[in-house]
Protein backbone atom coordinates (compact mmCIF):
# COMPACT_ATOMS: atom_id res chain seq x y z
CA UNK A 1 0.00 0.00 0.00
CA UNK A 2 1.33 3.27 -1.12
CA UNK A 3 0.64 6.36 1.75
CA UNK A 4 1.56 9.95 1.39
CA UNK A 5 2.12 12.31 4.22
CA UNK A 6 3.74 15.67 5.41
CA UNK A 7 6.82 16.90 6.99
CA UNK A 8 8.90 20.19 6.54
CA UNK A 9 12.53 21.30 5.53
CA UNK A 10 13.74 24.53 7.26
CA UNK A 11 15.73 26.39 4.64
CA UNK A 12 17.05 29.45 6.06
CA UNK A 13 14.43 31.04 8.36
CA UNK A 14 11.32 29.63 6.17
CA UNK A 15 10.54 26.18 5.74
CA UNK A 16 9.47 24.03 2.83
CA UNK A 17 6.92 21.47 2.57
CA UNK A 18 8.22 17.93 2.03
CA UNK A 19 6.19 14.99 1.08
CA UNK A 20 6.52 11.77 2.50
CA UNK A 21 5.79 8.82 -0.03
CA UNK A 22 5.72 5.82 1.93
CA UNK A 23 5.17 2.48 -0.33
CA UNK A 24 4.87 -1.56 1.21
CA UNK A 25 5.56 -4.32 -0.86
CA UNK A 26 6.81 -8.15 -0.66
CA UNK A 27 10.30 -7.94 0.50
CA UNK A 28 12.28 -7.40 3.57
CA UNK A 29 14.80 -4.63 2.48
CA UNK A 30 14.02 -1.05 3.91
CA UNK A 31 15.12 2.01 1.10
CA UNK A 32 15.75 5.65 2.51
CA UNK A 33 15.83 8.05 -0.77
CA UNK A 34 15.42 11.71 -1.53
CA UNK A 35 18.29 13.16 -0.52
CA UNK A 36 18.54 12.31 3.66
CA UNK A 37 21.22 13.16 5.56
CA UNK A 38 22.69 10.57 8.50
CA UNK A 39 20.79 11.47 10.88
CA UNK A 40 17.44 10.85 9.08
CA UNK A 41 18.76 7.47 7.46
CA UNK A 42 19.34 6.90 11.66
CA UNK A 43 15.73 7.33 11.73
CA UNK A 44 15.53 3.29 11.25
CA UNK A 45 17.13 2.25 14.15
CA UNK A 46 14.77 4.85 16.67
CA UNK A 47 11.41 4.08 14.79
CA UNK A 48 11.74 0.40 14.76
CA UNK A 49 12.46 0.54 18.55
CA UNK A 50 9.42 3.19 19.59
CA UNK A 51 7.12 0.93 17.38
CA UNK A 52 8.43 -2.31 19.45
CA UNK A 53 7.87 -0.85 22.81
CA UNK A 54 4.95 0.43 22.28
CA UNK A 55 3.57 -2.65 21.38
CA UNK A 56 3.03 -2.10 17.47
CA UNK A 57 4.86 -4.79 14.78
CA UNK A 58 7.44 -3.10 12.57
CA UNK A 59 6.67 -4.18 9.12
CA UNK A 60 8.14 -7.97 8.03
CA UNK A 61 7.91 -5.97 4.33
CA UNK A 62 9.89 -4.33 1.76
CA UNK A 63 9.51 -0.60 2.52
CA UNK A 64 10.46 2.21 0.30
CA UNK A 65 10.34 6.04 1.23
CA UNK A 66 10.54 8.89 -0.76
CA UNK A 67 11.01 12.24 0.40
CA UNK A 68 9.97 14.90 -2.38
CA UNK A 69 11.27 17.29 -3.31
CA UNK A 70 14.66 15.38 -3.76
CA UNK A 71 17.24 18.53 -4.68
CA UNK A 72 16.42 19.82 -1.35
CA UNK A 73 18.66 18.24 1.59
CA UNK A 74 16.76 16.75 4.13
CA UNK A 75 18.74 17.26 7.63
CA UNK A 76 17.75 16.21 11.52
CA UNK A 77 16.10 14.18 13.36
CA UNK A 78 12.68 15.88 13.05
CA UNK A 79 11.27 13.32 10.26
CA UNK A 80 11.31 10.16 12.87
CA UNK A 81 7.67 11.13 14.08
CA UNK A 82 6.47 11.19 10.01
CA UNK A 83 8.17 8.63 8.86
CA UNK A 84 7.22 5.95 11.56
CA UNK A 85 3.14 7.43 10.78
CA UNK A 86 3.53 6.23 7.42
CA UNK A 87 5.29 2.77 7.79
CA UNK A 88 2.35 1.94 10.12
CA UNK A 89 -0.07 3.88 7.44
CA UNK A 90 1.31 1.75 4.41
CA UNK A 91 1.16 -1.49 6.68
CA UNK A 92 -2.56 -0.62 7.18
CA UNK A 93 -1.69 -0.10 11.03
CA UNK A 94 -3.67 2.95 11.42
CA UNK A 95 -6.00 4.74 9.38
CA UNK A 96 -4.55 6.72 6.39
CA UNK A 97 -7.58 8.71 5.92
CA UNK A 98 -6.55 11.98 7.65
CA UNK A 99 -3.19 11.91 6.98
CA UNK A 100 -3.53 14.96 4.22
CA UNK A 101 -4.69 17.29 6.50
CA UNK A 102 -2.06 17.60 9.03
CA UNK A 103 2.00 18.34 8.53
CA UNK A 104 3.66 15.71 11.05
CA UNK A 105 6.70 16.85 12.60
CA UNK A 106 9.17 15.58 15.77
CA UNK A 107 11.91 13.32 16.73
CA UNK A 108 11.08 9.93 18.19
CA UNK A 109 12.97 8.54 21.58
CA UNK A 110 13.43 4.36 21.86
CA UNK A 111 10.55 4.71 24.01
CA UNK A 112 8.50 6.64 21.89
CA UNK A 113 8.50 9.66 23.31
CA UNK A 114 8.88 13.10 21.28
CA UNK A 115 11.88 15.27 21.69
CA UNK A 116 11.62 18.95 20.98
CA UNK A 117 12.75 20.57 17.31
CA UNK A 118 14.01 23.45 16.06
CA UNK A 119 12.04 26.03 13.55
CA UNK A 120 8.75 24.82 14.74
CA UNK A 121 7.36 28.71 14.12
CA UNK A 122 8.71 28.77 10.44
CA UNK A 123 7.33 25.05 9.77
CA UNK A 124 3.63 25.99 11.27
CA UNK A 125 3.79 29.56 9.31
CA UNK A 126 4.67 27.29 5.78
CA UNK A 127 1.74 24.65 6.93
CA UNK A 128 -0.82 27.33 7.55
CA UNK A 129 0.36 28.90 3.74
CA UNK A 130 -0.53 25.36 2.22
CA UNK A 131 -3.81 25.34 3.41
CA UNK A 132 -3.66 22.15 5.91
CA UNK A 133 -6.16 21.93 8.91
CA UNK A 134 -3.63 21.58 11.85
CA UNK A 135 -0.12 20.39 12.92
CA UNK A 136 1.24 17.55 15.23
CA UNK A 137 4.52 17.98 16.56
CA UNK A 138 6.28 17.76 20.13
CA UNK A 139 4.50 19.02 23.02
CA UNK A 140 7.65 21.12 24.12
CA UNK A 141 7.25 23.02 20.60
CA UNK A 142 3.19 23.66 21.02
CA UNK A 143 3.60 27.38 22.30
CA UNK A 144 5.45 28.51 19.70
CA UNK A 145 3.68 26.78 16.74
CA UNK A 146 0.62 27.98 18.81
CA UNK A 147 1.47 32.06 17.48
CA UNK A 148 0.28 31.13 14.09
CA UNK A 149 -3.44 32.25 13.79
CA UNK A 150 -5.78 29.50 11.60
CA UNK A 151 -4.38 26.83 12.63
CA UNK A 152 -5.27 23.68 14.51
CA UNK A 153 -1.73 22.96 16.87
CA UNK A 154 -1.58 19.83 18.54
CA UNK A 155 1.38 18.76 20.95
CA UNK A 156 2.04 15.15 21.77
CA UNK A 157 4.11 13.37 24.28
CA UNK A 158 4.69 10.07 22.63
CA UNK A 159 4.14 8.52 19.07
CA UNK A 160 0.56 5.81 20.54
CA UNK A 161 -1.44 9.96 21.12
CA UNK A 162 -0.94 10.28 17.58
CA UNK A 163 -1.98 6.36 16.00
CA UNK A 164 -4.99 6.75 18.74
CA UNK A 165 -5.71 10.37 17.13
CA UNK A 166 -5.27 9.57 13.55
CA UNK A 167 -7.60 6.24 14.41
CA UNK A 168 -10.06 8.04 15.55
CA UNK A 169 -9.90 6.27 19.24
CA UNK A 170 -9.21 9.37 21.05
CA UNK A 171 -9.03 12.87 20.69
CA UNK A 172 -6.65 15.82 21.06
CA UNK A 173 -6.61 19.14 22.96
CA UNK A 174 -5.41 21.92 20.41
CA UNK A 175 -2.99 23.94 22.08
CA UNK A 176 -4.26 28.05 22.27
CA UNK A 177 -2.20 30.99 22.92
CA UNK A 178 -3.95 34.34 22.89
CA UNK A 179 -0.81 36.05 21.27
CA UNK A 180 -1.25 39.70 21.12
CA UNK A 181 -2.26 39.46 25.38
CA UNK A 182 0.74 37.37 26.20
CA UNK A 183 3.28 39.58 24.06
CA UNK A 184 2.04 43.10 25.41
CA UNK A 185 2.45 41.59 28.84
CA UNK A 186 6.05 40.64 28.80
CA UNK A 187 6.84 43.97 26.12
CA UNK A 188 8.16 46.29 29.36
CA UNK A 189 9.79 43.36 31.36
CA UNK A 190 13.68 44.34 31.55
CA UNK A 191 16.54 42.99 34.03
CA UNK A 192 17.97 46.29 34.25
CA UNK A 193 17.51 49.98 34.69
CA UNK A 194 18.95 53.13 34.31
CA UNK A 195 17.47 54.59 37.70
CA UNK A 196 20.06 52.36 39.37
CA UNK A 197 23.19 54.05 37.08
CA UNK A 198 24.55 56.29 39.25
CA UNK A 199 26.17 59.86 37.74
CA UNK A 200 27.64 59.41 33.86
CA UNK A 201 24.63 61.59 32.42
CA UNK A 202 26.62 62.34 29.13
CA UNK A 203 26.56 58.51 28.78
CA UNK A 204 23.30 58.18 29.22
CA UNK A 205 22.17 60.99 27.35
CA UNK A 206 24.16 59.79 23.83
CA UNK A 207 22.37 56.16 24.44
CA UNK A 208 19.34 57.95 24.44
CA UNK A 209 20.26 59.52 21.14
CA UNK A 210 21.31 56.40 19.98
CA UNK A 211 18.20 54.61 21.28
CA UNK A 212 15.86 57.32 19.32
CA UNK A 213 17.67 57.31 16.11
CA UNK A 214 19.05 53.68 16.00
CA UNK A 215 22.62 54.51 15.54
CA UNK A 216 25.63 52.37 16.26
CA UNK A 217 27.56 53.20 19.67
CA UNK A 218 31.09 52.91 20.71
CA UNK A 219 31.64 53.55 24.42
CA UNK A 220 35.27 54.44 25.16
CA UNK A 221 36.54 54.14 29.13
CA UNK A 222 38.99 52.85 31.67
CA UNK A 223 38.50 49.41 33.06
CA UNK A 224 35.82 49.54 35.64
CA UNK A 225 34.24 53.22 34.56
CA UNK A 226 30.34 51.15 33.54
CA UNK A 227 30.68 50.06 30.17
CA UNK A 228 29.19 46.62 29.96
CA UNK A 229 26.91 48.04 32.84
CA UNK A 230 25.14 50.73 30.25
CA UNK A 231 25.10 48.19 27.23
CA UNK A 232 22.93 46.00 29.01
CA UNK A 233 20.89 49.07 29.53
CA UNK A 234 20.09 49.90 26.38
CA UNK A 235 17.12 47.41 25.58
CA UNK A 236 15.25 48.93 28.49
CA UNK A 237 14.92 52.38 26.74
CA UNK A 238 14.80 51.09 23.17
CA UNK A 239 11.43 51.24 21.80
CA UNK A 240 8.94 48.22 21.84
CA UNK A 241 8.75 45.44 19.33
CA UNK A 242 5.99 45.58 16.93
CA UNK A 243 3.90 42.10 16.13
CA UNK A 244 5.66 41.75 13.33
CA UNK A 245 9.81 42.31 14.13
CA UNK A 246 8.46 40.11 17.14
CA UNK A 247 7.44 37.28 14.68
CA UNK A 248 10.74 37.68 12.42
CA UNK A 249 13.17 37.85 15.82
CA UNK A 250 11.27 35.05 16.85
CA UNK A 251 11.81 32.32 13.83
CA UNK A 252 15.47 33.20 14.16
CA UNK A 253 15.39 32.11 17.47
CA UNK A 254 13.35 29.20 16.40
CA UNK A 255 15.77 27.81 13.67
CA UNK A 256 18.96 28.11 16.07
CA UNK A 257 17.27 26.45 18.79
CA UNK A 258 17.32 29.19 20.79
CA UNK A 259 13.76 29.31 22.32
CA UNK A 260 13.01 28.77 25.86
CA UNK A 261 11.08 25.57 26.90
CA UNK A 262 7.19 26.22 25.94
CA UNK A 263 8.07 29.99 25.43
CA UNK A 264 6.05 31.38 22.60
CA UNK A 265 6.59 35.26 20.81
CA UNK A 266 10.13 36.93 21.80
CA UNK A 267 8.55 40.02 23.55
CA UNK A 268 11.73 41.97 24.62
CA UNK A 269 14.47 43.17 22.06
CA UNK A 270 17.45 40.48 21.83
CA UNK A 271 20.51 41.39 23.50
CA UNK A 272 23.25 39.42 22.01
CA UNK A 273 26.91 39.80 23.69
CA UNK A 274 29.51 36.99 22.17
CA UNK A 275 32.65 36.46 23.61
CA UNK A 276 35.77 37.77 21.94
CA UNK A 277 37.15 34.64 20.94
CA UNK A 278 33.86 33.96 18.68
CA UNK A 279 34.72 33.10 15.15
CA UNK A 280 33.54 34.27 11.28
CA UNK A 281 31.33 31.93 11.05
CA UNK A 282 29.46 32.21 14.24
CA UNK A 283 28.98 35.62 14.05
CA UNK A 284 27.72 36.12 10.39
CA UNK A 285 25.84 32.51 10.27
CA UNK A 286 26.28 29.52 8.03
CA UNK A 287 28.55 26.02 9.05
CA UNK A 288 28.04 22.28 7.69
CA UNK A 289 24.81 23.17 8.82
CA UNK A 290 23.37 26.38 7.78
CA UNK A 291 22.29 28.07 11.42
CA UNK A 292 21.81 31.64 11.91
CA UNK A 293 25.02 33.71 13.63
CA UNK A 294 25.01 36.04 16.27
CA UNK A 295 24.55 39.27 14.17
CA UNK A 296 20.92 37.21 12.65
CA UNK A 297 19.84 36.31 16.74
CA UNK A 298 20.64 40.39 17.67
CA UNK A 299 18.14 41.27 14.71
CA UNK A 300 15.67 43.91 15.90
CA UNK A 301 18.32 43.95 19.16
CA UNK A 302 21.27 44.51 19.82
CA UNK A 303 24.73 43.42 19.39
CA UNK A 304 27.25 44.15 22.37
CA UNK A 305 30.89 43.47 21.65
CA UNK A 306 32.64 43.95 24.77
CA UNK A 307 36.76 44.62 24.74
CA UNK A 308 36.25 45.45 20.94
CA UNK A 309 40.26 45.36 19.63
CA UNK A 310 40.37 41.59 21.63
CA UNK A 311 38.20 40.52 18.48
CA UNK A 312 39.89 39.04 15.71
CA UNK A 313 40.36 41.41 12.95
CA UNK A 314 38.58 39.48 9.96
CA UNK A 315 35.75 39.04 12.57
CA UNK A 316 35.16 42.48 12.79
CA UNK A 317 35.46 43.35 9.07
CA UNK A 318 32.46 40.97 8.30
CA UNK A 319 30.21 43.25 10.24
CA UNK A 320 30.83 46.05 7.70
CA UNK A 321 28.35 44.89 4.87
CA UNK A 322 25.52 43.59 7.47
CA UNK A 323 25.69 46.97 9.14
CA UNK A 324 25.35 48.87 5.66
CA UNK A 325 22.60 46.47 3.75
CA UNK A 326 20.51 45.08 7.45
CA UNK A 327 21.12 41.30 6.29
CA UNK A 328 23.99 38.86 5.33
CA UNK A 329 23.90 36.45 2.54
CA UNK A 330 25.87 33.42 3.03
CA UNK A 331 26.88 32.08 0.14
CA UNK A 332 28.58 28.36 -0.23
CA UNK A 333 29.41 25.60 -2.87
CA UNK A 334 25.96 23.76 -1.82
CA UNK A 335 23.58 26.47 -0.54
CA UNK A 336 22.74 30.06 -0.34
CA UNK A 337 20.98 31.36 2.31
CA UNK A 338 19.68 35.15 3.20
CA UNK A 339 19.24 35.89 7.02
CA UNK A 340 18.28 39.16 8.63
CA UNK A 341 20.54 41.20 10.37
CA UNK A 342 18.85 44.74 11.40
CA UNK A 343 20.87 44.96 14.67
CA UNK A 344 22.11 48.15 16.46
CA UNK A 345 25.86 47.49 17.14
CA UNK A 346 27.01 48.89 20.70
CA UNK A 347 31.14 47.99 21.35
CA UNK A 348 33.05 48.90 24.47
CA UNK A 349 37.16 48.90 24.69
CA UNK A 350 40.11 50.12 26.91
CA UNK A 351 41.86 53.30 24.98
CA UNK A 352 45.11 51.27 25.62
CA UNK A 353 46.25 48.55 26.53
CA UNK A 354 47.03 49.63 30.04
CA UNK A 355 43.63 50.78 30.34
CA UNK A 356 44.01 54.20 31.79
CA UNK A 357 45.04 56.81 29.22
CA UNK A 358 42.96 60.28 29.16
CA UNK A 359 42.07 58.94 32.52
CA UNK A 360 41.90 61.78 35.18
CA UNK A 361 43.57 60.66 38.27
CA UNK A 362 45.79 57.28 37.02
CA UNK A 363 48.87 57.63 34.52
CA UNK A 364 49.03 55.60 31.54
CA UNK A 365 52.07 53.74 31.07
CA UNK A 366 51.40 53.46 27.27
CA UNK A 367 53.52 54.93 24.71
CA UNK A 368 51.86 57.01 22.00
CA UNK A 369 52.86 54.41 19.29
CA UNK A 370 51.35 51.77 21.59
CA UNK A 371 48.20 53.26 22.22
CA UNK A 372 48.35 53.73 18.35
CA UNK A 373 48.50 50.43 17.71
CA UNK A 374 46.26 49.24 20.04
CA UNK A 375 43.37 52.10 18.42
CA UNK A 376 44.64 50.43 14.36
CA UNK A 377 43.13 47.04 15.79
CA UNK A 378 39.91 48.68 14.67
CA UNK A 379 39.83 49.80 11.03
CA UNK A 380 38.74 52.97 9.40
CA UNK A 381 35.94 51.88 7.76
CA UNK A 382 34.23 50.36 10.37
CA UNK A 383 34.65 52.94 12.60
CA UNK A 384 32.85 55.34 10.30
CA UNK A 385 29.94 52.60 10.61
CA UNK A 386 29.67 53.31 14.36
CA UNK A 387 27.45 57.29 14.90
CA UNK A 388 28.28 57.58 18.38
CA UNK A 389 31.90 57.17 19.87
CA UNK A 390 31.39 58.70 23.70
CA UNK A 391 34.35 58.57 26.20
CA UNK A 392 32.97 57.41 29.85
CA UNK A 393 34.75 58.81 32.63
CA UNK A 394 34.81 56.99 36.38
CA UNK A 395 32.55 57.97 38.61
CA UNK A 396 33.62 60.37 41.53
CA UNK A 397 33.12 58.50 45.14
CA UNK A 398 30.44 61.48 45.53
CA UNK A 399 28.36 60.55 42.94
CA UNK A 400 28.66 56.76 43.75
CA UNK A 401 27.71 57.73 47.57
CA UNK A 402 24.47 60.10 46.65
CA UNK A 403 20.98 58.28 47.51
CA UNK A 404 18.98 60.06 44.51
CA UNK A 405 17.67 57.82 42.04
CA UNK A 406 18.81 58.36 38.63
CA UNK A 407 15.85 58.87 35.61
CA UNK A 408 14.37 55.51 35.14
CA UNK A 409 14.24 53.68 31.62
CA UNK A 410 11.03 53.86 31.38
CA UNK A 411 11.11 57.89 31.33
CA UNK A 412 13.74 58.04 28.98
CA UNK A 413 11.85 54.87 26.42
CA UNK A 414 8.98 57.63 26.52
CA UNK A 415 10.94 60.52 24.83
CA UNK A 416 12.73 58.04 22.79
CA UNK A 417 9.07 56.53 21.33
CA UNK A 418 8.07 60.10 20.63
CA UNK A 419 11.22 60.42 18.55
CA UNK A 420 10.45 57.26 16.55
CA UNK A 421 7.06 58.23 15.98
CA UNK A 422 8.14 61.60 14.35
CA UNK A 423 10.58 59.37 12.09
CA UNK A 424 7.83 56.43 11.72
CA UNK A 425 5.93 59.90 9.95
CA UNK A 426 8.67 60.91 8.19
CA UNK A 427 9.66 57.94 6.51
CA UNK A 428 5.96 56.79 5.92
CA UNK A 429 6.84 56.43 2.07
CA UNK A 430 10.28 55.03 2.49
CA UNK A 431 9.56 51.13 2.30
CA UNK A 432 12.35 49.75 4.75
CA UNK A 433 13.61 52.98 5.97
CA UNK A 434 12.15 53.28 9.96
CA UNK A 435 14.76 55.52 11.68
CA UNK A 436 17.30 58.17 11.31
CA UNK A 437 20.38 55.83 11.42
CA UNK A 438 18.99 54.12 7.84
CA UNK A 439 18.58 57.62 5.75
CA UNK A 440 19.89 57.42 2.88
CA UNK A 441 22.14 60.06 1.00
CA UNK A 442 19.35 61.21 -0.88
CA UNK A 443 17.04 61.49 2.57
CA UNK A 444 19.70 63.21 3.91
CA UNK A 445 19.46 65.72 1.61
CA UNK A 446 15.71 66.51 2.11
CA UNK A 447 15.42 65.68 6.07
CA UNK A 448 18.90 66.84 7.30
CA UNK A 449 20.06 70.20 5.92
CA UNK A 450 21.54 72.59 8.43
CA UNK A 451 21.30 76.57 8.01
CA UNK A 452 24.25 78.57 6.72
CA UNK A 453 25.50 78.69 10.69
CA UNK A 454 25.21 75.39 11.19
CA UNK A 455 27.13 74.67 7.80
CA UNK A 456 30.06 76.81 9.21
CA UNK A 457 30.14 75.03 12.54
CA UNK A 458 30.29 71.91 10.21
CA UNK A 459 32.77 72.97 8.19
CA UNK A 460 35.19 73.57 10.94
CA UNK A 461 34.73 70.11 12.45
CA UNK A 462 35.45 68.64 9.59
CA UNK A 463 38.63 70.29 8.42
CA UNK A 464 39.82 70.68 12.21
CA UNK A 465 38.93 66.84 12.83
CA UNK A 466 39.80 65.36 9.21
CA UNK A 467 36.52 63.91 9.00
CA UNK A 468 35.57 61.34 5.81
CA UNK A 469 32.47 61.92 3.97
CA UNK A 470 30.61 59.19 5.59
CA UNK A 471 31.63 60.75 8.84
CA UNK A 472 29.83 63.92 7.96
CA UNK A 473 26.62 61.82 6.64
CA UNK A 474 26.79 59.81 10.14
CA UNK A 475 26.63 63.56 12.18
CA UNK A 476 23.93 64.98 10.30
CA UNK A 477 21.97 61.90 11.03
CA UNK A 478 22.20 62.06 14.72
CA UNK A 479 22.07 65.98 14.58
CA UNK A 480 18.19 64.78 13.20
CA UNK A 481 17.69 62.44 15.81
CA UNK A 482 18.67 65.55 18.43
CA UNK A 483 16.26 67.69 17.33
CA UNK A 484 13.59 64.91 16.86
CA UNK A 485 14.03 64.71 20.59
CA UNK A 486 13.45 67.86 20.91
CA UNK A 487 10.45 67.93 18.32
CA UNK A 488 12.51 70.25 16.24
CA UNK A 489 11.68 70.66 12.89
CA UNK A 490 15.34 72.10 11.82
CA UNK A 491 18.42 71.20 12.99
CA UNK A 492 19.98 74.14 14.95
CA UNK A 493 23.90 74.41 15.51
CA UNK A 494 23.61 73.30 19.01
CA UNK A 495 22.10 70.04 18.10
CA UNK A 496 25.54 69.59 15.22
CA UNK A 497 27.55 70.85 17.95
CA UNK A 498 26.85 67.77 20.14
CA UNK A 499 26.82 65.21 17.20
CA UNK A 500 29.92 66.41 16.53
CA UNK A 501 30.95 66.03 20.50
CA UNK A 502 29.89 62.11 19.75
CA UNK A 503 33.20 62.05 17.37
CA UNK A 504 35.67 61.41 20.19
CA UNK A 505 38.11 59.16 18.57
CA UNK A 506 38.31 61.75 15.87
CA UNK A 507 39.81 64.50 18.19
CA UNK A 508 43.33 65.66 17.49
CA UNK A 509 44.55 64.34 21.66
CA UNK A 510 43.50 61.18 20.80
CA UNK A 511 46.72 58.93 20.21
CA UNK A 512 48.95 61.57 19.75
């Protein structure tokens, strides 16, 4: 008897529909074909021992199984669940008369229990597209499959809840999640705040300006002065996910594996922070098996390298195209893939390798060509990627001793929505273009323009400073982000005047 049935293929962050073709003849030879990879020809071993314990006969019979389409590779462990439904199918085991209305996903234990999978959001999204009733797939994964609206999601424990279903003997409770109520009540959730940050207001205020106008940030400070403790600030002030960057940030998640136990929407902006030792190809994505890198699970986030010159140097230079075009391409001798990777870059580092030069009270035992060289571990180019570069200071003990609470987040998010809403105007017409940091030249032209005393304030800078030209695009776009904080339709010289303070490693003292 010849059955047909439904799995998926996760390709990228979308998945694919694959069909099953499961065929019984006379014979005792069992055929694998359509382009598996080992761990789905493994598949044997695990289904014939989950059929055997739970008390059903593995088929005495020739089997053959095809897995269509063929030119696509067909990689885990997710296809034990589908595959062991259709050798009981073909065998006439259990009933094959539902079969085409549900996709059939999850990996099978000896005992016949289901493991969870990865990319069960992507597979349910592609099963929803092709017009099946429901999905069965691990109970673990239910949640998250759960998001997708029109859908019937059921989530099993072990392989005999899905013969009983599919034979009609018992039934199954869909899994519900009321989406839009659980993600606005985990949207202002945050570890930390910026009420307990104690003095370093000219810190604060260029993350704020960074926050409003999504521009990259390089914090600059002696070991100890709060670095890594702003960084992990930031998501508390940047502005909420929408439904949708929630849905993309959280298939990313979903195809790495990345997704908490029975955790459903991502509510709260990723913060990603890798260590310095990280390599290419787990920070831009890609591997034996394609998986999304660290710049792809900071999309709609952030991306904190701490002790920035530490990283290796061709690690660093494959974040200049991602942080120009907002998504990577990974291109190899047997795939291509496209992930997203719309992620606001915030790096920390020493200005030396002693740590303490420009520092007011400790000497720096550096020399200048030392501090140089420590500074050239970071190119040109991608420091002209990064808006804000903002020197922190250490905090006096009387600061550190004062009882006053600092501004909280949540006061500083509020100013910082209002700014995004004025650009969320502005850029109405501008498919893909949602803040200030994204303008392009042309934009520029037509949203930035400062008068003829600005201009001369400008000019200065930039022959006093030796700026580049992208330089001078990068201050005019957080001079616009000023004055959107301050609802300013123009941009004055005092809002250039302190984008051009956010040029620190551009000042003549530095290095020299």
């Amino acid at each position: 008897m010849l059955v047909k049935l439904f799995g998926a293929a996760v390709q990228g962050i979308d998945a694919t529909i694959v069909t099953i073709e499961v065929n019984c003849s006379r014979g005792i030879k069992f055929y694998l074909v359509g382009l598996p990879d080992s761990a789905v020809k493994e598949s044997h071993e695990r289904i014939v021992s989950a059929l055997q314990v739970n008390g059903y006969k593995f088929p005495t019979r020739q089997i053959v199984v095809n897995m269509a389409p063929a030119d696509i590779r067909k990689e885990g462990a997710s296809y034990d669940l589908p595959l062991a439904i259709g050798i009981l199918a073909a065998n006439e085991t259990i009933s094959a008369e539902h079969l085409a209305d549900y996709l059939i996903i999850g990996e099978l234990s000896l005992d016949g229990s289901l493991q969870p999978i990865k990319g069960a959001l992507p597979i349910a999204i592609a099963a929803r597209q092709q017009g099946f009733k429901g999905i069965i797939l691990p109970q673990q994964n239910a949640s998250e499959a759960a998001v997708v609206n029109n859908l019937t999601v059921y989530g099993v424990k072990r392989i005999t809840e899905v013969v009983d279903f599919l034979n009609g003997t018992c039934t199954l409770q869909p899994t519900i999640v009321h989406t839009r109520e659980e993600f606005y009540k985990h949207q202002s959730t945050f570890p930390f705040d910026f009420a307990e940050v104690k003095g370093q207001e000219n810190v604060k205020r260029a993350l704020e300006v960074a926050a409003a106008g999504g521009h990259n940030v390089l914090l600059i400070g002696a070991p100890g002065s709060g670095k890594s403790m702003m960084a992990k600030r930031l998501p508390s002030i940047l502005p909420p996910l929408s439904l949708g960057e929630s849905l993309e940030t959280t298939k990313i998640h979903s195809v790495a594996g990345k997704l908490k136990k029975g955790s459903s929407l991502i509510a709260t902006r990723p913060f990603r922070s890798p260590h310095h030792t990280i390599s290419q190809v787990a920070m831009v994505g890609g591997g034996a098996t394609p998986q999304p890198g660290e710049i792809s699970l900071a999309h709609n986030g952030v991306l904190f390298l701490d002790e920035l010159p530490e990283f290796s140097r061709s690690v660093l230079e494959v974040l200049r195209q991602p942080l120009e075009d907002h998504r990577i391409t990974i291109s190899r001798a047997k795939y291509t893939l496209e992930y997203p990777a719309n992620f606001q870059l915030i790096a920390s580092m020493n200005p030396c390798p002693c740590g303490y030069y420009n520092h007011p009270t400790r000497p720096c035992v550096c020399t200048p060509g030392q501090v140089q060289r420590y500074l050239n571990k970071i190119s040109g180019p991608l420091l002209d990627r990064i808006d804000i570069q903002v020197e922190i200071v250490p905090v006096p003990f009387e600061e550190i001793a004062k009882n006053t609470p600092s501004e909280s987040s949540a006061a500083i998010r509020e100013r910082v929505i209002r700014a995004r809403q004025i650009q969320a105007q502005r850029f109405a017409d501008q498919p893909g273009i949602y803040s200030n940091a994204q303008m392009t030249p042309k934009l520029l032209h037509r949203y930035a323009q400062p008068d003829a005393s600005g201009l001369n304030l400008l000019r200065a800078a930039m022959n006093r400073l030796n700026l580049s030209a992208r330089a001078y695009d990068r201050i005019l776009k957080v001079s616009r982000t000023i004055a959107d904080l301050e609802n300013c339709s123009d941009i004055r010289p005092e809002h250039l005047a302190e984008a051009i303070s956010y040029r620190n490693l551009d000042r003549e003292n530095w290095a020299g």
